[in-house]
PDB file of N, CA and C in Angstrom:
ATOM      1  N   UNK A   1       0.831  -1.162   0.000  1.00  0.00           N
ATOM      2  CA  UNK A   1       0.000   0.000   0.000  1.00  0.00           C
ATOM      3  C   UNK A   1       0.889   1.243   0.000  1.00  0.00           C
ATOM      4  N   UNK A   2       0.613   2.163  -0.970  1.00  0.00           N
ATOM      5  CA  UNK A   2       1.214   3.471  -0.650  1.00  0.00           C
ATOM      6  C   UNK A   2       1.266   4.375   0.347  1.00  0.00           C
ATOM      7  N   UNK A   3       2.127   5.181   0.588  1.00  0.00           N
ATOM      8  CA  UNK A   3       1.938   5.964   2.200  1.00  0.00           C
ATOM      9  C   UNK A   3       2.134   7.325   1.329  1.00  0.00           C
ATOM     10  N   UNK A   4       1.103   8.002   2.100  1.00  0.00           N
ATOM     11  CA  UNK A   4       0.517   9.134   1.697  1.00  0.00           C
ATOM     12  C   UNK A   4       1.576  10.322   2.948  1.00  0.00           C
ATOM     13  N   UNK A   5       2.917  10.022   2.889  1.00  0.00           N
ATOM     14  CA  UNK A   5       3.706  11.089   3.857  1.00  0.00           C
ATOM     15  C   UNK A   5       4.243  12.384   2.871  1.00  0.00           C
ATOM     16  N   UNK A   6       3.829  12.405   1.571  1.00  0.00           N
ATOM     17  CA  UNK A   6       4.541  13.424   0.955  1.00  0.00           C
ATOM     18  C   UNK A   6       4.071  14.590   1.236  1.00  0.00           C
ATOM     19  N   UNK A   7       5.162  15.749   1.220  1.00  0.00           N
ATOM     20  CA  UNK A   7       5.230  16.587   1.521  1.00  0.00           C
ATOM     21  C   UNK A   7       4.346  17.705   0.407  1.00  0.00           C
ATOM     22  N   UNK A   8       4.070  18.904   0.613  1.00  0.00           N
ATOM     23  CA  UNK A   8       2.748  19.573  -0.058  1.00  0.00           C
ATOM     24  C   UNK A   8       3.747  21.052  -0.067  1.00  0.00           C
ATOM     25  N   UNK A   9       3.913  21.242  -1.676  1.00  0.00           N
ATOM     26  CA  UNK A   9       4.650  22.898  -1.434  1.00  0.00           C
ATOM     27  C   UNK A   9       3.848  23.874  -2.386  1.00  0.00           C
ATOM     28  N   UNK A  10       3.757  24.748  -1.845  1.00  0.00           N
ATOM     29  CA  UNK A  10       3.489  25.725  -2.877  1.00  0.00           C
ATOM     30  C   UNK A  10       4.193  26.674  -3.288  1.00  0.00           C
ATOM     31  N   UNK A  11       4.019  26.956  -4.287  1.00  0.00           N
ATOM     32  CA  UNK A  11       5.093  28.047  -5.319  1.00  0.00           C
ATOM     33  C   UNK A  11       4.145  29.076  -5.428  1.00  0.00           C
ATOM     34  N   UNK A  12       4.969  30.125  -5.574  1.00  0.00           N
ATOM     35  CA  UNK A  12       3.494  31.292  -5.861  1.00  0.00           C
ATOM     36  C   UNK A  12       4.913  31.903  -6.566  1.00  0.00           C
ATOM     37  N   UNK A  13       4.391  32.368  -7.472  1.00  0.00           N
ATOM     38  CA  UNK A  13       4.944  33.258  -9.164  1.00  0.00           C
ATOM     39  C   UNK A  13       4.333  34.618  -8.893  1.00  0.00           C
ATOM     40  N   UNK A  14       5.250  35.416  -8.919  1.00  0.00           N
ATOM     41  CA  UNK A  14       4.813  37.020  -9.300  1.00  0.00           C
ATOM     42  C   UNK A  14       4.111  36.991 -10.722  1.00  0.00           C
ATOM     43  N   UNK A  15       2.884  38.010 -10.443  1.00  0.00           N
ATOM     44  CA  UNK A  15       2.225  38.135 -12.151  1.00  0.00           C
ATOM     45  C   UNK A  15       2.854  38.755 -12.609  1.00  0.00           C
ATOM     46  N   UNK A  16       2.775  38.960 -14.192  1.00  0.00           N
ATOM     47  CA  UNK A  16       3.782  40.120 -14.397  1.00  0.00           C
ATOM     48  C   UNK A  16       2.008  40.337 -15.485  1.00  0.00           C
ATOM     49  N   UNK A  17       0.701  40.187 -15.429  1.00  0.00           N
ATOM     50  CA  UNK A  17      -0.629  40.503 -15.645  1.00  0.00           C
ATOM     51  C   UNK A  17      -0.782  42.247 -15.129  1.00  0.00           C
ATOM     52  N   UNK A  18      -1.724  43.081 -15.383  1.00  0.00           N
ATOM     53  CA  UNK A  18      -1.763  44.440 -15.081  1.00  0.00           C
ATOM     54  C   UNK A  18      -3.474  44.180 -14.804  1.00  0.00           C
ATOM     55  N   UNK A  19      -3.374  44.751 -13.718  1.00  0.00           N
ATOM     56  CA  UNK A  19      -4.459  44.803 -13.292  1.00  0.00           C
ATOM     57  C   UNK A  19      -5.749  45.664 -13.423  1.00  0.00           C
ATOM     58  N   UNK A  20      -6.810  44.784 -13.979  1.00  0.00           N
ATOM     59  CA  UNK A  20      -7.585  46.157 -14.818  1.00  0.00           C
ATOM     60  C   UNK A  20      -8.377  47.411 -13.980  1.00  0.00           C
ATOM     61  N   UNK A  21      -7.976  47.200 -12.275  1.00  0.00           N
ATOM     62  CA  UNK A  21      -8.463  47.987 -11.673  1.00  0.00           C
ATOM     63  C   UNK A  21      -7.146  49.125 -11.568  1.00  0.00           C
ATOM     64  N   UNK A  22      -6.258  49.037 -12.192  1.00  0.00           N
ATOM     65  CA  UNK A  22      -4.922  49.929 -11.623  1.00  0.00           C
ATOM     66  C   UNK A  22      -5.132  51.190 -12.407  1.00  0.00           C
ATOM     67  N   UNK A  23      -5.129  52.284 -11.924  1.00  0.00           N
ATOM     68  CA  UNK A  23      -4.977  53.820 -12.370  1.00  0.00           C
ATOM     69  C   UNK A  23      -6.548  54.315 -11.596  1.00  0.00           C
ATOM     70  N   UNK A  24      -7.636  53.421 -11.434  1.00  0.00           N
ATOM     71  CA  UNK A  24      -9.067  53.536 -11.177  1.00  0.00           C
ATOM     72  C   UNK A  24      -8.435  54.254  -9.499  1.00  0.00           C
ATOM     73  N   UNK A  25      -9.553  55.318  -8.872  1.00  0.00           N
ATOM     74  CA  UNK A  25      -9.650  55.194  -7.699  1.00  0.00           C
ATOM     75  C   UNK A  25     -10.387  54.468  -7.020  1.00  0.00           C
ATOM     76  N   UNK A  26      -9.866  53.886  -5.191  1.00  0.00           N
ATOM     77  CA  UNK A  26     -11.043  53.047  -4.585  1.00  0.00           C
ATOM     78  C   UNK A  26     -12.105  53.538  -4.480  1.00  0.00           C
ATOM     79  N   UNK A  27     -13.160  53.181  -3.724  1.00  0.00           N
ATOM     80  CA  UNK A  27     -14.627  53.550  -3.661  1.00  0.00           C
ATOM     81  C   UNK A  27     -14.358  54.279  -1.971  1.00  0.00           C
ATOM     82  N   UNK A  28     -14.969  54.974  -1.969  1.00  0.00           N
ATOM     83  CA  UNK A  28     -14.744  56.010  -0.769  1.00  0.00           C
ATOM     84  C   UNK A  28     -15.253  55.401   0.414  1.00  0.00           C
ATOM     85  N   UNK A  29     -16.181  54.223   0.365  1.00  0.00           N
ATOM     86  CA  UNK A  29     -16.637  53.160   1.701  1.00  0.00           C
ATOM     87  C   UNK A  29     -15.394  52.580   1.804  1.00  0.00           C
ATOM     88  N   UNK A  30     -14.513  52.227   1.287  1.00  0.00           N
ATOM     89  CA  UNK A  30     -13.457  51.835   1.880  1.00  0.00           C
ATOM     90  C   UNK A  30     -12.590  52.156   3.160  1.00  0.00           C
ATOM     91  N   UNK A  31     -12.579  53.571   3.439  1.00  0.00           N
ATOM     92  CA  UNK A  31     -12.224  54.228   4.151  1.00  0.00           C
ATOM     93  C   UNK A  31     -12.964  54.950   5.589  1.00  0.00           C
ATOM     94  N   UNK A  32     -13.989  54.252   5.743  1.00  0.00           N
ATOM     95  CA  UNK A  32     -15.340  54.654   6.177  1.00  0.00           C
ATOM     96  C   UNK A  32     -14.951  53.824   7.663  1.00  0.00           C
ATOM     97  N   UNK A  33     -14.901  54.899   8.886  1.00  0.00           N
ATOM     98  CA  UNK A  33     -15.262  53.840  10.219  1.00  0.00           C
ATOM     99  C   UNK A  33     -16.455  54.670  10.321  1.00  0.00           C
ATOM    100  N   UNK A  34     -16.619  54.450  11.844  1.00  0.00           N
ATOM    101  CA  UNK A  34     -17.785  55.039  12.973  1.00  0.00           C
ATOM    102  C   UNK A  34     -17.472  56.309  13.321  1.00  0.00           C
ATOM    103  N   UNK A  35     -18.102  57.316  13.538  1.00  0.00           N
ATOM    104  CA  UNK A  35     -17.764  58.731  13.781  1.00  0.00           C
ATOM    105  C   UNK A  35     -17.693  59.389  12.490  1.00  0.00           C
ATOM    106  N   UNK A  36     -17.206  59.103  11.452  1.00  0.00           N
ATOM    107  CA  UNK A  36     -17.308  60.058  10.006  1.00  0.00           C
ATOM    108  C   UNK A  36     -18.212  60.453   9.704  1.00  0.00           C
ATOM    109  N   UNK A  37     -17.929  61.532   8.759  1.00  0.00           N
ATOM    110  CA  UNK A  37     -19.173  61.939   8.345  1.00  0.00           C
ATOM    111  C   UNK A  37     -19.115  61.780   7.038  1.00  0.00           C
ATOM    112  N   UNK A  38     -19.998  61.403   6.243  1.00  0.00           N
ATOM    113  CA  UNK A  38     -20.405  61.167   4.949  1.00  0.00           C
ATOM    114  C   UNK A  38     -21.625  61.856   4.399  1.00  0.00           C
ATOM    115  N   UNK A  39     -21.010  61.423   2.873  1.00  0.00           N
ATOM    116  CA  UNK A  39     -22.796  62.474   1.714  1.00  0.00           C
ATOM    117  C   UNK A  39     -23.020  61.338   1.419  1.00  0.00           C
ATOM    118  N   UNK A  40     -24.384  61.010   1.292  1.00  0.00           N
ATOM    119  CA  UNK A  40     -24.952  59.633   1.038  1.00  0.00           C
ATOM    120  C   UNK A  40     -25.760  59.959  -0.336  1.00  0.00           C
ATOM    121  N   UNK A  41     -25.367  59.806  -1.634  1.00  0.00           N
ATOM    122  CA  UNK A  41     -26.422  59.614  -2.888  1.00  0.00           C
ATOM    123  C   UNK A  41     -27.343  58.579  -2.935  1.00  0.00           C
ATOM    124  N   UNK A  42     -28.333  58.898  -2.950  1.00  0.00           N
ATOM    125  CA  UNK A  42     -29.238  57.185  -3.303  1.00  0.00           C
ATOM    126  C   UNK A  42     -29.136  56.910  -4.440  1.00  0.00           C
ATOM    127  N   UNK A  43     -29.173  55.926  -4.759  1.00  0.00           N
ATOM    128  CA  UNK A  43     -29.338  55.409  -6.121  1.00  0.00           C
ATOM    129  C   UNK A  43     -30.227  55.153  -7.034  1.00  0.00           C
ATOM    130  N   UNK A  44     -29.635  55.712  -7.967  1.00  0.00           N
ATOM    131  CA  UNK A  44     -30.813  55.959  -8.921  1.00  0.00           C
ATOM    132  C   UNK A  44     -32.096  55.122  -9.387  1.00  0.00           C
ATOM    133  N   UNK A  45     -33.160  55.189  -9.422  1.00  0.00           N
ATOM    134  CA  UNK A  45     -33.954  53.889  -9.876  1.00  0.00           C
ATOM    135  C   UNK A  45     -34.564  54.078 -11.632  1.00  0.00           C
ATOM    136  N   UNK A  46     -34.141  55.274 -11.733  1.00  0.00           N
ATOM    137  CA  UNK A  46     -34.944  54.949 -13.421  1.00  0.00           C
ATOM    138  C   UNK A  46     -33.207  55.965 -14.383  1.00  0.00           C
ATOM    139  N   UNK A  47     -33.161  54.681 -15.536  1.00  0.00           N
ATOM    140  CA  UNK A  47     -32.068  55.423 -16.291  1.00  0.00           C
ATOM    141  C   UNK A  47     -32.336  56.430 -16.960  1.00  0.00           C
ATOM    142  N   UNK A  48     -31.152  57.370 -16.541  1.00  0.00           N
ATOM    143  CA  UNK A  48     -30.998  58.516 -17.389  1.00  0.00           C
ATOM    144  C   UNK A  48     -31.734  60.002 -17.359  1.00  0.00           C
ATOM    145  N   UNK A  49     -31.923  59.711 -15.643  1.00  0.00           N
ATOM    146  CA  UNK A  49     -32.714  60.649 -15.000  1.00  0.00           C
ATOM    147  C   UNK A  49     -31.769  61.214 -13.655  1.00  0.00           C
ATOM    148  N   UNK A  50     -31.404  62.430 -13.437  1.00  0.00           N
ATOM    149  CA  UNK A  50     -30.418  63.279 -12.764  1.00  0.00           C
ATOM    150  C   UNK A  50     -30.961  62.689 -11.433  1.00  0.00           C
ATOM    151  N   UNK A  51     -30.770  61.925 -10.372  1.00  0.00           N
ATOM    152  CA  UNK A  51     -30.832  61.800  -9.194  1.00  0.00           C
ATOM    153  C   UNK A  51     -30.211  62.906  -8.575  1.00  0.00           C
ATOM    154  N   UNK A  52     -31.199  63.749  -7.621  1.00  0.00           N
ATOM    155  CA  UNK A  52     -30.401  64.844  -7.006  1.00  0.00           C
ATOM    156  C   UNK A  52     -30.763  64.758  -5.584  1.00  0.00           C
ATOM    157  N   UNK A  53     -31.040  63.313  -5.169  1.00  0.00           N
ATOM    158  CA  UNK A  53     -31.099  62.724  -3.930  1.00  0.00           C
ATOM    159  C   UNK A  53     -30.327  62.683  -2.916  1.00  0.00           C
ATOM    160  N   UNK A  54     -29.961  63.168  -2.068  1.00  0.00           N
ATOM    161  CA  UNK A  54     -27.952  63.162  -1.421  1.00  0.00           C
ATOM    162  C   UNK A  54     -28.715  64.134   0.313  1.00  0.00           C
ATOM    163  N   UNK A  55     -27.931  63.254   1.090  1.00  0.00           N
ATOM    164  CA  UNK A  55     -28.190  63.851   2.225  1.00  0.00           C
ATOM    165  C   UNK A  55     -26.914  63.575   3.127  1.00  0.00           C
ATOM    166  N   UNK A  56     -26.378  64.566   4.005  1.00  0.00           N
ATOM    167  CA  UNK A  56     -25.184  64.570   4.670  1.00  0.00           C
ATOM    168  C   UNK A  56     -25.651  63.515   6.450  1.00  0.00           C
ATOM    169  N   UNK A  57     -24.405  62.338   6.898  1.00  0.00           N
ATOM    170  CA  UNK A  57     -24.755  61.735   7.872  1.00  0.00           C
ATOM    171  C   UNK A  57     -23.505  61.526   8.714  1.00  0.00           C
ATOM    172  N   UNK A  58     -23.889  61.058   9.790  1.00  0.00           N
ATOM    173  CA  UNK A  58     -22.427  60.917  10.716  1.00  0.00           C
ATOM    174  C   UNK A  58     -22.882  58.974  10.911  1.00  0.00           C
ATOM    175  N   UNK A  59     -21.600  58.677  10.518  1.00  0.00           N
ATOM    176  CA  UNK A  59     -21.571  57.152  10.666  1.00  0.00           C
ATOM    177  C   UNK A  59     -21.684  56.779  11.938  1.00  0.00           C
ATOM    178  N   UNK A  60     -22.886  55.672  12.377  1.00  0.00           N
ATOM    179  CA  UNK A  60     -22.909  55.289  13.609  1.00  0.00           C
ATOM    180  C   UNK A  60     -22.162  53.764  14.190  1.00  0.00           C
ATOM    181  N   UNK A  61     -22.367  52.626  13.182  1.00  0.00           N
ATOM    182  CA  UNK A  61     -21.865  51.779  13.131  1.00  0.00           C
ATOM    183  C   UNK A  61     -21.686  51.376  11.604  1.00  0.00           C
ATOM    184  N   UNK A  62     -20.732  50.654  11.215  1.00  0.00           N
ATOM    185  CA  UNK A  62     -19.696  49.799  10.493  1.00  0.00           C
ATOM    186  C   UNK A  62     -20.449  47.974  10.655  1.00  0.00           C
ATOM    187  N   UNK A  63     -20.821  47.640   8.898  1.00  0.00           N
ATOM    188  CA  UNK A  63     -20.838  46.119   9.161  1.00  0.00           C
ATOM    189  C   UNK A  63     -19.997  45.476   8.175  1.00  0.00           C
ATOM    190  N   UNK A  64     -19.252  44.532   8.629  1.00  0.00           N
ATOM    191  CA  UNK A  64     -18.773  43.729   7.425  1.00  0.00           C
ATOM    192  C   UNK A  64     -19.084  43.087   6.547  1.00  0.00           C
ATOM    193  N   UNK A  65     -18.652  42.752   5.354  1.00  0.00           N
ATOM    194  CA  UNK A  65     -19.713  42.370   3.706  1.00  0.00           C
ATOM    195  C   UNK A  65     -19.637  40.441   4.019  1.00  0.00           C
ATOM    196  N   UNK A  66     -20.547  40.201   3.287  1.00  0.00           N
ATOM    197  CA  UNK A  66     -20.379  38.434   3.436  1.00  0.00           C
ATOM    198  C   UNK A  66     -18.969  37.751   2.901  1.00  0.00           C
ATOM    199  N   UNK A  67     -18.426  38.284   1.739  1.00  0.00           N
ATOM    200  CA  UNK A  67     -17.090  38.063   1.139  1.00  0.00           C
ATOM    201  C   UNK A  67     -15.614  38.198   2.471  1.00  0.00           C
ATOM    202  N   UNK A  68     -15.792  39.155   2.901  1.00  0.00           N
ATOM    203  CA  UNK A  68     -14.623  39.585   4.074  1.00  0.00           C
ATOM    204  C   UNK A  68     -15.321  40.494   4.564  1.00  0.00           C
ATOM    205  N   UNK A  69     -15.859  39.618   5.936  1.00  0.00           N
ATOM    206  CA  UNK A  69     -15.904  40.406   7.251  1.00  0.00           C
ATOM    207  C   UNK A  69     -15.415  41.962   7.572  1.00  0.00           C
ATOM    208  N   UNK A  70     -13.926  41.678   7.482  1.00  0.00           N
ATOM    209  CA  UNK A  70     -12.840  42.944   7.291  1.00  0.00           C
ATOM    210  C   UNK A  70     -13.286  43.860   6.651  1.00  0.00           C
ATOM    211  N   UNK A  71     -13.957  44.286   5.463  1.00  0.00           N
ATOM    212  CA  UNK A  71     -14.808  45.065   4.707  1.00  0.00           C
ATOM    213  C   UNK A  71     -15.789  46.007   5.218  1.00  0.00           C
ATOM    214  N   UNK A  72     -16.074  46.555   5.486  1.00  0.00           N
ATOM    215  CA  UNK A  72     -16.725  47.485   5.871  1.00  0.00           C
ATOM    216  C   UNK A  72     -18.231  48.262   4.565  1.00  0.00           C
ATOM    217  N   UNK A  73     -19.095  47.132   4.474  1.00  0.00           N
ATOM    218  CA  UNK A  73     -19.760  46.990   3.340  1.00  0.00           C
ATOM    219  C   UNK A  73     -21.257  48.080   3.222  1.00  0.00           C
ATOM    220  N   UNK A  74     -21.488  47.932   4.522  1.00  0.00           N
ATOM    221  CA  UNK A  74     -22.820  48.811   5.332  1.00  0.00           C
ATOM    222  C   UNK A  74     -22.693  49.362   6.249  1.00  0.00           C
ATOM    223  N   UNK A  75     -23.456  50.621   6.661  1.00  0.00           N
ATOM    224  CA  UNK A  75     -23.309  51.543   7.774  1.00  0.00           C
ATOM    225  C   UNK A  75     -24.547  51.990   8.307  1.00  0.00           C
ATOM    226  N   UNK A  76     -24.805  52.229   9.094  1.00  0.00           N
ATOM    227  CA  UNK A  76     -25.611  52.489  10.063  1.00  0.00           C
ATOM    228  C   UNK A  76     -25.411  54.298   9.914  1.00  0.00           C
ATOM    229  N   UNK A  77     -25.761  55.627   9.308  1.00  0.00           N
ATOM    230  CA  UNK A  77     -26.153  56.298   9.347  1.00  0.00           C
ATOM    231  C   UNK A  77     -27.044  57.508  10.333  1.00  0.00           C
ATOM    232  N   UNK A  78     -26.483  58.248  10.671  1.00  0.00           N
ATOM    233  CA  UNK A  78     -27.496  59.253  11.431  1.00  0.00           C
ATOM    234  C   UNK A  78     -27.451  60.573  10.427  1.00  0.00           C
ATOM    235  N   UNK A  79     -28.964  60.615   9.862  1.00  0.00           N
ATOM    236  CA  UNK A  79     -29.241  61.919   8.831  1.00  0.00           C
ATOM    237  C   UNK A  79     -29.150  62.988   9.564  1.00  0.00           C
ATOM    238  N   UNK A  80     -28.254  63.789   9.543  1.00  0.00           N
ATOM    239  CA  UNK A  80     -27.964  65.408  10.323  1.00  0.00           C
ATOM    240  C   UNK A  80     -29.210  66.168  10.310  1.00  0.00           C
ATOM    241  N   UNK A  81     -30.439  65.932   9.295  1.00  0.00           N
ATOM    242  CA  UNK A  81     -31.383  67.113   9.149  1.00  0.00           C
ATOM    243  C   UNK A  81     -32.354  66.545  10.153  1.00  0.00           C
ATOM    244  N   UNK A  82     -32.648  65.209  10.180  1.00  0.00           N
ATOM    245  CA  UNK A  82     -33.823  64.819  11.216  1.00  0.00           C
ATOM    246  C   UNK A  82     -33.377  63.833  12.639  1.00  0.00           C
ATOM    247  N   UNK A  83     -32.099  63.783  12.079  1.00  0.00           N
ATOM    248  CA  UNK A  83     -31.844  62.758  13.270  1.00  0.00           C
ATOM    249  C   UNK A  83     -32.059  60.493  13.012  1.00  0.00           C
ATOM    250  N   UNK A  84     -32.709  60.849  11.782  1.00  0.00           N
ATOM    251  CA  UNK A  84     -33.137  58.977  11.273  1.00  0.00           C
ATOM    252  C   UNK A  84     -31.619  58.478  11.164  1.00  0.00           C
ATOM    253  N   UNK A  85     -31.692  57.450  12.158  1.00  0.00           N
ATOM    254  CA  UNK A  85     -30.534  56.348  11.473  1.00  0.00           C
ATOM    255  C   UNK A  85     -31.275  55.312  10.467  1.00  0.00           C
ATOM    256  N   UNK A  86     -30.172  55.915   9.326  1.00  0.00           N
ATOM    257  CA  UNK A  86     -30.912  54.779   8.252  1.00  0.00           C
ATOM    258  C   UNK A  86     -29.069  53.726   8.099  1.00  0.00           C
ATOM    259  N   UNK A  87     -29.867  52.137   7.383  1.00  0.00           N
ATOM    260  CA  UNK A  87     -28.944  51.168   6.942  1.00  0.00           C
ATOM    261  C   UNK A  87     -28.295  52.341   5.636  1.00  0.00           C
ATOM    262  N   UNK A  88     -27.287  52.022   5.031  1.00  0.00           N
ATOM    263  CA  UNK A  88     -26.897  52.307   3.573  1.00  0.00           C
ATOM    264  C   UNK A  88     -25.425  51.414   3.121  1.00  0.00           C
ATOM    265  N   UNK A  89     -25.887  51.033   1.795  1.00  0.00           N
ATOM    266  CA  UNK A  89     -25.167  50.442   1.215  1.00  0.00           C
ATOM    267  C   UNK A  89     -23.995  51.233   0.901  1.00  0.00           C
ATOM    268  N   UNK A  90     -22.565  50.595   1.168  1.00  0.00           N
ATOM    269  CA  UNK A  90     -21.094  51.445   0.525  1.00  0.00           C
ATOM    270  C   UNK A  90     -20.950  52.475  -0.520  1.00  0.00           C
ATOM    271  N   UNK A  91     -21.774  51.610  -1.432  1.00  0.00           N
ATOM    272  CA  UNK A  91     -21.740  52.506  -2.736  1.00  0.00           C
ATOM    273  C   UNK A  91     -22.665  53.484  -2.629  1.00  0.00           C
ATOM    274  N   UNK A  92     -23.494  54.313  -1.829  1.00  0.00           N
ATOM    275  CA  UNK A  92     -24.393  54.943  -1.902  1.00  0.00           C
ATOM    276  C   UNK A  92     -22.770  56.271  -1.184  1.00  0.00           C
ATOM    277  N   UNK A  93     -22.198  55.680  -0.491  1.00  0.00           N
ATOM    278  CA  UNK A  93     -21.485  56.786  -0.304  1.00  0.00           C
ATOM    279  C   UNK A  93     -20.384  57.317  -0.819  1.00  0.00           C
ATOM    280  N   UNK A  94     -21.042  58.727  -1.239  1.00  0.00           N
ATOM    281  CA  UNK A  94     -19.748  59.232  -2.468  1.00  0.00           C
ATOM    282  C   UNK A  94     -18.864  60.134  -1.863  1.00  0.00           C
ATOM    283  N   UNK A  95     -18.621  60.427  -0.645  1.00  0.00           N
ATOM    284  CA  UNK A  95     -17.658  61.430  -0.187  1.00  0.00           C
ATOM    285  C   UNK A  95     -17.555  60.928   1.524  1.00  0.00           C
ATOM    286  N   UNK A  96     -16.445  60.932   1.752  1.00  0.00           N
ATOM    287  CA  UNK A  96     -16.126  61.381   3.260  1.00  0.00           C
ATOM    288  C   UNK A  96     -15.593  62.474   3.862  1.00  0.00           C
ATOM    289  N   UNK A  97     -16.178  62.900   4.986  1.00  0.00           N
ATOM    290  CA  UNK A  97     -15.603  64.686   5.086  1.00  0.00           C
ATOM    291  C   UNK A  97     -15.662  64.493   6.590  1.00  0.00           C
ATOM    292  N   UNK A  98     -14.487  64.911   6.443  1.00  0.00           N
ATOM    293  CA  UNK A  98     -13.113  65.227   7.501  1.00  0.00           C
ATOM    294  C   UNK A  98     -12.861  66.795   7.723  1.00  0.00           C
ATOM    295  N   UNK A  99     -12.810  66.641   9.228  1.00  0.00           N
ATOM    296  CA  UNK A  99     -11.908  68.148   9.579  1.00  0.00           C
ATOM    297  C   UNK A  99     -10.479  68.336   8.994  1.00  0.00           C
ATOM    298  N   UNK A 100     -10.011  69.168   9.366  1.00  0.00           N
ATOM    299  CA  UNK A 100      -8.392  69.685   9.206  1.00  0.00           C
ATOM    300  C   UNK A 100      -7.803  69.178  10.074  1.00  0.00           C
ATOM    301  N   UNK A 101      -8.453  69.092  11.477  1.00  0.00           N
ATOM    302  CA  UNK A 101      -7.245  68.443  12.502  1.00  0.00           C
ATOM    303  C   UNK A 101      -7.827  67.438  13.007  1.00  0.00           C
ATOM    304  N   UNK A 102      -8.417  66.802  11.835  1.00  0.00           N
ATOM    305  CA  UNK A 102      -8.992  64.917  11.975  1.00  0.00           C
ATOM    306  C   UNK A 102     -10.188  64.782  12.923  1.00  0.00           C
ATOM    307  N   UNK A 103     -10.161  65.541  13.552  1.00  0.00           N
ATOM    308  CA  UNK A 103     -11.102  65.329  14.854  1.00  0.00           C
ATOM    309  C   UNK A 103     -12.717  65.521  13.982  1.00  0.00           C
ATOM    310  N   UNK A 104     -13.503  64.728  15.206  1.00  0.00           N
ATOM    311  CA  UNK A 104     -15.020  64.815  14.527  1.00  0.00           C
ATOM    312  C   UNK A 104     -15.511  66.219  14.177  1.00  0.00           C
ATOM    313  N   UNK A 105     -16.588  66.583  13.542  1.00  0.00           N
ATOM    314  CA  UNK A 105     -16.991  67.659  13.333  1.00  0.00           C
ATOM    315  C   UNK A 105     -18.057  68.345  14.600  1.00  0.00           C
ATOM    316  N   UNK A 106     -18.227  67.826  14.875  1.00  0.00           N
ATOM    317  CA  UNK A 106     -19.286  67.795  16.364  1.00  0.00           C
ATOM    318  C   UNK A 106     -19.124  67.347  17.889  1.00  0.00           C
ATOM    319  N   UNK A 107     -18.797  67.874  18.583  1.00  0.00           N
ATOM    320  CA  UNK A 107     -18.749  67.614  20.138  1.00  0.00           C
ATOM    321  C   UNK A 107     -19.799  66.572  21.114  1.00  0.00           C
TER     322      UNK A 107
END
């Protein structure tokens, strides 16, 4: 009978492939904890019609995406004009805004 003691290596090769995301910028949820403040666009539902939907929020909580945890995919939202914490998807957020000396915008 054969004995199954062999050893298991892996090689990993540099690509020398270009990556079709390279020169693109990331998506601005990337950068997104708790305490920020963000502009939230909704997304559009009919093509080719100016969505001018957008409301400014302070991030309350951070969830991770099903792919990697680590991700930071959804946020928990507080709308500055009424106070609603709404869910929102990453991509709904197109800007993060920051003070000058990092600190929150609000006490």
């Amino acid at each position: 009978m054969p004995s199954n003691t062999g050893v298991l290596v892996s090689v990993h090769h540099l690509s020398t492939a270009v990556s079709p995301l390279e020169g693109t910028r990331s998506p601005a949820f990337l950068n997104v904890k708790a305490g920020d403040w963000v502009i939230v666009q909704a997304q559009q539902q009919v093509a080719h019609q100016l969505n001018d939907d957008w409301w400014m929020g302070q991030v309350v909580f951070c969830e991770g995406g099903a792919r990697d945890a680590r991700v930071n995919t959804m946020f928990q939202v507080s709308n500055v004009d009424d106070g609603c914490i709404t869910w929102i998807n990453g991509d709904e957020v197109t800007h993060v805004v920051r003070s000058l000396d990092g600190l929150p915008l609000a006490a």
